[in-house]
N, C-alpha and C. Protein backbone atom coordinates (compact mmCIF):
# COMPACT_ATOMS: atom_id res chain seq x y z
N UNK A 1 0.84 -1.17 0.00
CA UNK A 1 0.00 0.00 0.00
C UNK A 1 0.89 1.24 0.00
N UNK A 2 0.78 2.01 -1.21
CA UNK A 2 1.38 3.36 -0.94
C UNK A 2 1.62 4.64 0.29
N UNK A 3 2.15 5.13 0.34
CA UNK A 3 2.15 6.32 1.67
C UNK A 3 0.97 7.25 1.61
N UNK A 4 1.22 7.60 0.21
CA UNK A 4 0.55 8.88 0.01
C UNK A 4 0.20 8.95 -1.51
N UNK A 5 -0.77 10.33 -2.42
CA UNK A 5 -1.27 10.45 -3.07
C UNK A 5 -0.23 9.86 -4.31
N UNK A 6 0.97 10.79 -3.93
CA UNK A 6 2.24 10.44 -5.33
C UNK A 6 2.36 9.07 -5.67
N UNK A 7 2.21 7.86 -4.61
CA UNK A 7 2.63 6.78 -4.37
C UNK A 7 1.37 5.91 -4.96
N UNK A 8 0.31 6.13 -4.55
CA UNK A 8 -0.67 5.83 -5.07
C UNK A 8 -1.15 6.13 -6.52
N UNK A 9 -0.56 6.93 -7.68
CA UNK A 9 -0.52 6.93 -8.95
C UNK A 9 0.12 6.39 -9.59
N UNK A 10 1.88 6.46 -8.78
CA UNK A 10 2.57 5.35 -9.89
C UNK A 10 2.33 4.18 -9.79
N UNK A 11 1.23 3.35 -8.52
CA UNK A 11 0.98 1.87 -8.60
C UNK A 11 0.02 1.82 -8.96
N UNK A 12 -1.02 3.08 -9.04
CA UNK A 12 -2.04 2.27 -10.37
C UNK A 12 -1.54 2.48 -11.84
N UNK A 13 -0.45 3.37 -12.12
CA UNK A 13 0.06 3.02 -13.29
C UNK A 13 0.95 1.79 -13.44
N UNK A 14 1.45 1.24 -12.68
CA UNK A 14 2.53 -0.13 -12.39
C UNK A 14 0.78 -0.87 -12.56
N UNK A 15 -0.31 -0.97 -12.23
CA UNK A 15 -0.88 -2.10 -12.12
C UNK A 15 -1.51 -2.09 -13.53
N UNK A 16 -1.91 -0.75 -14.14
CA UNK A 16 -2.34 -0.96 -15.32
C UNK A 16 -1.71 -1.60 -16.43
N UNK A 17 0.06 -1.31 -16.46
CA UNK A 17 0.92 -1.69 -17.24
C UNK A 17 0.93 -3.39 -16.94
N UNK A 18 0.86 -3.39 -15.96
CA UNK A 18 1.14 -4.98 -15.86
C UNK A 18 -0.06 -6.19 -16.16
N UNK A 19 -1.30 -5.22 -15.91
CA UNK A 19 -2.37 -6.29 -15.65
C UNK A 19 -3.20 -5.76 -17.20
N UNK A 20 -3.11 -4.77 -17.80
CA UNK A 20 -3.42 -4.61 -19.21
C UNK A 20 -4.71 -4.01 -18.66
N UNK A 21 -5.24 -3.06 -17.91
CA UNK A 21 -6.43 -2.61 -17.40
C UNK A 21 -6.18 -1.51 -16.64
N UNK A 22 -7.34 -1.02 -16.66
CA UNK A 22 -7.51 1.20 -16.14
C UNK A 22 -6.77 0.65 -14.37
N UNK A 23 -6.21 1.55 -14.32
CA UNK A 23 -5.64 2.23 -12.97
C UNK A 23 -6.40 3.13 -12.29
N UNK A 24 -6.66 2.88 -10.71
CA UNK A 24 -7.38 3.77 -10.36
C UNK A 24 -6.68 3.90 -9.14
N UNK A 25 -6.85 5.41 -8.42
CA UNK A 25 -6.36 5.65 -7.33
C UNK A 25 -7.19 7.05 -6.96
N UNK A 26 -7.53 6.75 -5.31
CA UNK A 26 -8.25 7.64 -4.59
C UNK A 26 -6.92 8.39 -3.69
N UNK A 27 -7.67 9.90 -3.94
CA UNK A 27 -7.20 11.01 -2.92
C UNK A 27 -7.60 12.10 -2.36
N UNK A 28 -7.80 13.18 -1.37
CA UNK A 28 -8.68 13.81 -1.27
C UNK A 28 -8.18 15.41 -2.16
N UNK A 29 -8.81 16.04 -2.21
CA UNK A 29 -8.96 17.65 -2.57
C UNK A 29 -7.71 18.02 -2.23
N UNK A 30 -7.23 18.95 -3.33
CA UNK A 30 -6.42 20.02 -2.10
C UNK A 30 -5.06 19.53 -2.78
N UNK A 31 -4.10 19.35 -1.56
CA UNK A 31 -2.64 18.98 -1.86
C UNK A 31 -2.98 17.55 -2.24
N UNK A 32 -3.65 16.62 -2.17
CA UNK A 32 -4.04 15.37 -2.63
C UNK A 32 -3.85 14.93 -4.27
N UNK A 33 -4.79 15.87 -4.66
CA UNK A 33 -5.02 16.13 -6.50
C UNK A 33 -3.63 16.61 -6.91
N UNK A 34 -3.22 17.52 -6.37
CA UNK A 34 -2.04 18.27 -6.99
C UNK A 34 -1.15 17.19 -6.71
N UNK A 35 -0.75 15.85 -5.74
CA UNK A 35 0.31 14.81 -5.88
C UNK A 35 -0.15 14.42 -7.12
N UNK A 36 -1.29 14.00 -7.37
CA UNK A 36 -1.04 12.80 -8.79
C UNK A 36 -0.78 13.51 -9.82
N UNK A 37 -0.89 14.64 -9.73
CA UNK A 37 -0.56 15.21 -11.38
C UNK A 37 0.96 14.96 -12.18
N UNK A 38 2.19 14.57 -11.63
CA UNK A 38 2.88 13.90 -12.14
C UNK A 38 2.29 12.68 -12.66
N UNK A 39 2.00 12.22 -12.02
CA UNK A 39 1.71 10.64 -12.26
C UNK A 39 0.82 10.46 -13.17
N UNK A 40 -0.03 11.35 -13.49
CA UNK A 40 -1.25 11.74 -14.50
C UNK A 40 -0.78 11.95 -15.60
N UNK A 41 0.00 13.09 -15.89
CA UNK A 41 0.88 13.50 -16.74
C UNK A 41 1.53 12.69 -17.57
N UNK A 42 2.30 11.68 -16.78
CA UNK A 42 3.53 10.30 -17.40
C UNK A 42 2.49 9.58 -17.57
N UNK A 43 1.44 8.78 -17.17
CA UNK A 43 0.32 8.25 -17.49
C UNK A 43 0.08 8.40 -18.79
N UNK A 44 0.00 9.77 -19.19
CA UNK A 44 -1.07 10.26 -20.41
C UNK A 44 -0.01 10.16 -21.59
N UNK A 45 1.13 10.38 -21.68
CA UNK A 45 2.16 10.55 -21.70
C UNK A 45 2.61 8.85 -22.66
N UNK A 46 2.25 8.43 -21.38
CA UNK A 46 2.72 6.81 -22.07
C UNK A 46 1.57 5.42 -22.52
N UNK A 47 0.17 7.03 -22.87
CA UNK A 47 -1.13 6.28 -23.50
C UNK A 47 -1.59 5.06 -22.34
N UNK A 48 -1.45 5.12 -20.79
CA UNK A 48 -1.49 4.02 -19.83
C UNK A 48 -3.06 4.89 -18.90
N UNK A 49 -4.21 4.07 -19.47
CA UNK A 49 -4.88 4.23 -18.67
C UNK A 49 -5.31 4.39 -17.37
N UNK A 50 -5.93 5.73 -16.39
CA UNK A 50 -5.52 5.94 -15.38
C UNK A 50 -6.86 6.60 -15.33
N UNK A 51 -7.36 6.30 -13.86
CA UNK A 51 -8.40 6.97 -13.19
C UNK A 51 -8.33 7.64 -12.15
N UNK A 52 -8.17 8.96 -11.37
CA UNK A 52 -7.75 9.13 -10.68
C UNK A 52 -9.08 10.07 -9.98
N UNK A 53 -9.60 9.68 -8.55
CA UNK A 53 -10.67 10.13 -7.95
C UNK A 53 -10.52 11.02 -6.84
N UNK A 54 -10.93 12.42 -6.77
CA UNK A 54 -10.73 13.31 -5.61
C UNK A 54 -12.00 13.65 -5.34
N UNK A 55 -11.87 13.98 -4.02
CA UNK A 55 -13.38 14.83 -3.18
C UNK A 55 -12.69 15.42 -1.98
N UNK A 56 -13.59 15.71 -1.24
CA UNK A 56 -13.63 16.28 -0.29
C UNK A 56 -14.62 15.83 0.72
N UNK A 57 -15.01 15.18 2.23
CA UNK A 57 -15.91 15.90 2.69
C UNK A 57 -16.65 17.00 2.69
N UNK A 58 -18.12 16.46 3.21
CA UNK A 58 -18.96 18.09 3.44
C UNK A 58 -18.27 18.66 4.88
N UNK A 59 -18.18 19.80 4.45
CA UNK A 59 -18.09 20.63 5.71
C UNK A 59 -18.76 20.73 6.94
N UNK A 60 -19.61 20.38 7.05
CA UNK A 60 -20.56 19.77 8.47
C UNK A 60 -20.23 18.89 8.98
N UNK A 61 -19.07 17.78 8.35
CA UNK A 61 -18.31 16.69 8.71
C UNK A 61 -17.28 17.19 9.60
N UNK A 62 -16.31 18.33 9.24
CA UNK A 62 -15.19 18.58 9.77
C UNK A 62 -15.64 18.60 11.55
N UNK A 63 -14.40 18.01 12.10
CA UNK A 63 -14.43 18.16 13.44
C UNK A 63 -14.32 19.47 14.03
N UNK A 64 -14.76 20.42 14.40
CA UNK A 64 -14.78 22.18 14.80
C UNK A 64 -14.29 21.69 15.94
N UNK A 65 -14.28 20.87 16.59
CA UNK A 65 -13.60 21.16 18.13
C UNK A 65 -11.99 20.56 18.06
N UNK A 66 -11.17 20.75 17.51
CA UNK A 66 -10.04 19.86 17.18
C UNK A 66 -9.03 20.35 18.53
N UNK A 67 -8.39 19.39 18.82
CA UNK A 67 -7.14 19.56 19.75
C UNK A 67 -6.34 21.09 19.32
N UNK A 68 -6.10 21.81 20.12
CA UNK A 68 -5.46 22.75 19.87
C UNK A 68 -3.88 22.74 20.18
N UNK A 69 -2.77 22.46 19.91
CA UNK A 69 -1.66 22.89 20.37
C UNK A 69 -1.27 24.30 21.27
N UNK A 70 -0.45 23.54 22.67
CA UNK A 70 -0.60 24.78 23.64
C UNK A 70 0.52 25.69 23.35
N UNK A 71 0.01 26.58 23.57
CA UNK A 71 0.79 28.28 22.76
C UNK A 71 2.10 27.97 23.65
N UNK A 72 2.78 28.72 22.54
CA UNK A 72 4.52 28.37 22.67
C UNK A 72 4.89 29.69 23.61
């Protein structure tokens, strides 16, 4: 299993190349989308089918009471 978003594009491109079928990899919004865009890029690049899925939570989801770090 990959770390993170970057990591998670080049193994659905490693799985597409190998298994002859679309690549897919989930990430969220934000700095998420902006990792795979290498990987999107060389993807498109080397005609290797690739699906790549972002969202976000709704905002009524976010936790509003989050741990605060105590002032320095």
């Amino acid at each position: 299993m990959p770390h993170g978003a970057r990591g998670e594009i080049f193994a659905a491109e490693g799985y597409a190349k190998a298994a002859g079928r679309v690549g897919v990899c989930i990430a969220t919004s934000g700095p998420g989308d902006t990792n795979l865009v290498t990987g999107l890029a060389d993807g498109m690049m080397d005609s290797i089918p690739l699906v790549a899925i972002t969202g976000q939570v709704p905002q009524n989801a976010f936790q509003r009471s989050a741990p605060r770090s105590p002032a320095a």
